[in-house]
Protein backbone atom coordinates (compact mmCIF):
# COMPACT_ATOMS: atom_id res chain seq x y z
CA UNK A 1 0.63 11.46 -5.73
CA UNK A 2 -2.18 9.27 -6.66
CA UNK A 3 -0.50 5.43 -8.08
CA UNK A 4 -2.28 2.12 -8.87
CA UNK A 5 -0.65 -0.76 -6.69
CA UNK A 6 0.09 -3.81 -8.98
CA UNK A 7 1.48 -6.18 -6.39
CA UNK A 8 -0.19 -6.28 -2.11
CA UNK A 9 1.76 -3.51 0.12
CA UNK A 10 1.10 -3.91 3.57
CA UNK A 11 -0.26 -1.21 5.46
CA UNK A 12 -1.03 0.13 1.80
CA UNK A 13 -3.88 -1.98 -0.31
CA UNK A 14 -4.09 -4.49 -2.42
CA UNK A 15 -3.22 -5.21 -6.49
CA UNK A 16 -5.28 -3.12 -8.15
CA UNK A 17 -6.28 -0.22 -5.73
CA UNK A 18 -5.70 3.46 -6.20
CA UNK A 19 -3.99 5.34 -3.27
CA UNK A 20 -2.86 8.47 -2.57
CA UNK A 21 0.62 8.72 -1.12
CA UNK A 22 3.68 11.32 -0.68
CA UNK A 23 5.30 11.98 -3.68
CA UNK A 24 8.80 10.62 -2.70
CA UNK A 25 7.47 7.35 -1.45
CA UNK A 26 5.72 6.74 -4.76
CA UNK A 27 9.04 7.70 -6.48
CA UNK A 28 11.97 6.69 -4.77
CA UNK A 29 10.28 3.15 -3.23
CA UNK A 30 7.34 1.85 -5.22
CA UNK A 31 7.61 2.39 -8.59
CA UNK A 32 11.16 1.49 -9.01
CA UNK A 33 10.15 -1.72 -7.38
CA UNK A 34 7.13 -2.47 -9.96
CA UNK A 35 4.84 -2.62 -6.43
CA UNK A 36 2.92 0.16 -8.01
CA UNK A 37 2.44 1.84 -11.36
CA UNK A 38 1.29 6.47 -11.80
CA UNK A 39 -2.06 6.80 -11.86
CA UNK A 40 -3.33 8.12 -15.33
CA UNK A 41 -6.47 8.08 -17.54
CA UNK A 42 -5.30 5.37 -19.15
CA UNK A 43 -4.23 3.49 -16.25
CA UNK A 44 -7.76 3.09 -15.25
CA UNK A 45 -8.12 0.67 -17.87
CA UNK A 46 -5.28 -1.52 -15.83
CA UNK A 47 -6.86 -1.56 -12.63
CA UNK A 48 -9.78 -3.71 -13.94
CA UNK A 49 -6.94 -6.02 -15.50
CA UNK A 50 -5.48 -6.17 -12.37
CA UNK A 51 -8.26 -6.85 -10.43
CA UNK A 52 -9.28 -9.72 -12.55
CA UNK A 53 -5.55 -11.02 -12.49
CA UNK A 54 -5.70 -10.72 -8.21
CA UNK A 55 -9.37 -12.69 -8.34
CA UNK A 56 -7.61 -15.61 -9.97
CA UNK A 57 -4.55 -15.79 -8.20
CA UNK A 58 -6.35 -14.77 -4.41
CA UNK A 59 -8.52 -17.21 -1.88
CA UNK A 60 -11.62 -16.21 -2.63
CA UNK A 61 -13.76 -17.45 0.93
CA UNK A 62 -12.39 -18.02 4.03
CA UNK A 63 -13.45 -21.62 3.40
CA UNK A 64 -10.58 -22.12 1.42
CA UNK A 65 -8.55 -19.85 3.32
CA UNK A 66 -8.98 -21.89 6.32
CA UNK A 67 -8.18 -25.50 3.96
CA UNK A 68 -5.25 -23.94 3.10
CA UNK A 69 -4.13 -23.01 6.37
CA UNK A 70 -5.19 -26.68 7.49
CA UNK A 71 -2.28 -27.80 4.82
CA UNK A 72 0.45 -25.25 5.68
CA UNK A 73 0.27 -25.78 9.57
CA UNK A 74 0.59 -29.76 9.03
CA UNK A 75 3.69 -29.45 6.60
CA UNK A 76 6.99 -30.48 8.28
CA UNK A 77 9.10 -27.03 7.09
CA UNK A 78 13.08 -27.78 6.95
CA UNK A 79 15.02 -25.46 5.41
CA UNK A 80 19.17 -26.36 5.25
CA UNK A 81 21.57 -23.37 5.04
CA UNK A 82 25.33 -22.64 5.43
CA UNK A 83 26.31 -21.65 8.99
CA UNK A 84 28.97 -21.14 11.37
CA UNK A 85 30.38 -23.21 13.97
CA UNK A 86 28.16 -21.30 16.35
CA UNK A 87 25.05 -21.46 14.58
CA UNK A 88 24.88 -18.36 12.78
CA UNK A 89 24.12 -18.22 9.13
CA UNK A 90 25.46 -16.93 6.52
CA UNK A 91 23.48 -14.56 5.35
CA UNK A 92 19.85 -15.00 6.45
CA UNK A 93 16.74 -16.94 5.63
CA UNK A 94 14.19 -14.79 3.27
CA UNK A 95 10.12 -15.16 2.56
CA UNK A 96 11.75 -16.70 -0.82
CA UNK A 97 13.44 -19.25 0.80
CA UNK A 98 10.70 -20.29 2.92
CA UNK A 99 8.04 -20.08 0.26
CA UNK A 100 9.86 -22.45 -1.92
CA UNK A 101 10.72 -25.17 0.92
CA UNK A 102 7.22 -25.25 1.72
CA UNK A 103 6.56 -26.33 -1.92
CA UNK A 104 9.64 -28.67 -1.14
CA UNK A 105 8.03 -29.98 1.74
CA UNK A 106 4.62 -30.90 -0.31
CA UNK A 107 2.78 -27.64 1.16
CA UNK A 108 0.53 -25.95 -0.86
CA UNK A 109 2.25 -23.05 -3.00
CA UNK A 110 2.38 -19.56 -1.36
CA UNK A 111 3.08 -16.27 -2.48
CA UNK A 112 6.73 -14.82 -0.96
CA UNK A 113 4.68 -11.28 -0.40
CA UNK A 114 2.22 -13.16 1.72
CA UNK A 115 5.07 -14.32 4.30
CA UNK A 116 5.53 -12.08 7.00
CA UNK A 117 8.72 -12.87 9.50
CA UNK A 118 8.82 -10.77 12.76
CA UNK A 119 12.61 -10.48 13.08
CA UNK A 120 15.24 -11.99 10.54
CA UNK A 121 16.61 -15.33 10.59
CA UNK A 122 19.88 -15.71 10.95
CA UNK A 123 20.41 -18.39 13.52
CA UNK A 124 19.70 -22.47 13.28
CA UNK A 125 17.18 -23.68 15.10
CA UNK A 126 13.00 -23.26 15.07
CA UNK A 127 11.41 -20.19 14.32
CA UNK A 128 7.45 -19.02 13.91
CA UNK A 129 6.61 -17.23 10.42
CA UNK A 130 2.94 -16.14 9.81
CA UNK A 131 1.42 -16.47 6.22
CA UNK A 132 -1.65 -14.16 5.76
CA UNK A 133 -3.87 -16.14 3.37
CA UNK A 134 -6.99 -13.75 3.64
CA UNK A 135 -7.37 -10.61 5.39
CA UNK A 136 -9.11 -12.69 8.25
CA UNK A 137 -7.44 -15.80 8.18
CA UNK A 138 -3.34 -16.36 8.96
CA UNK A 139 -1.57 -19.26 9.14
CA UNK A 140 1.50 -20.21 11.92
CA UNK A 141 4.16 -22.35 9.79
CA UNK A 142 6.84 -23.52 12.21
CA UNK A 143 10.61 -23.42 9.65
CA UNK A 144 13.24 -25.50 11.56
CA UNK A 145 16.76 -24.37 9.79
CA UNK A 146 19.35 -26.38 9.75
CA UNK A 147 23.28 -26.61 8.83
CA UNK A 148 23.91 -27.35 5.36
């Protein structure tokens, strides 16, 4: 089945590209989740809106790309959740969460999508995320979580 992405899958494309996938991965996980729209006649008129929408919102050089990552690795990320007596959470920390403490912390503002975590965090202490500001250029943000 041939869609039009509107928000960045990984391992897929970006906003604004035209893939071809399996039928029930289109159905069942994309569209329902507004990551990507069928592709029709009429939807090629969307992919140039979408395009132009990505070019604002993206890092256009890897000059800024690298400033930005220069801003997110000296940030101070602390993020205070509920826990347990033995240091388990609650529930667990998402890209949400950490996207808006940076902001918190006086980071620069990044997109949730853009925050990849390599296992999910559900116990207190310091833990690595990556943020992938360009497709060449990632940045390490250390999150310390602490009890609420």
């Amino acid at each position: 089945m041939k869609i039009i992405l509107t928000h960045e899958v990984s391992g897929l494309g970006a906003a604004g590209d035209v893939v071809d996938v399996k039928d029930g991965y289109a159905r069942n996980y994309l569209v329902p989740r507004k990551l990507a729209i069928r592709w029709t006649k009429g939807g090629e008129k969307d992919v140039e809106q979408i395009r132009r929408a990505r070019k604002i919102h993206e890092i256009q050089t890897i000059e800024q790309a690298n400033q930005v990552k220069a801003q997110l690795e000296g940030v101070k990320v602390r993020l205070a959740v509920r826990s347990g007596d033995a240091g388990r959470l609650f529930g667990s920390v998402t890209p949400a969460d950490i996207a808006s403490a940076i902001k918190a912390a006086g980071g620069p503002e990044v997109d949730k999508r853009r925050i990849e975590l390599g296992a999910p965090i559900k116990t207190l202490g310091a833990h690595e995320t990556s943020v992938r500001l360009h497709p060449e250029v990632a940045a390490k943000v250390n999150v310390e979580v602490v009890a609420a």
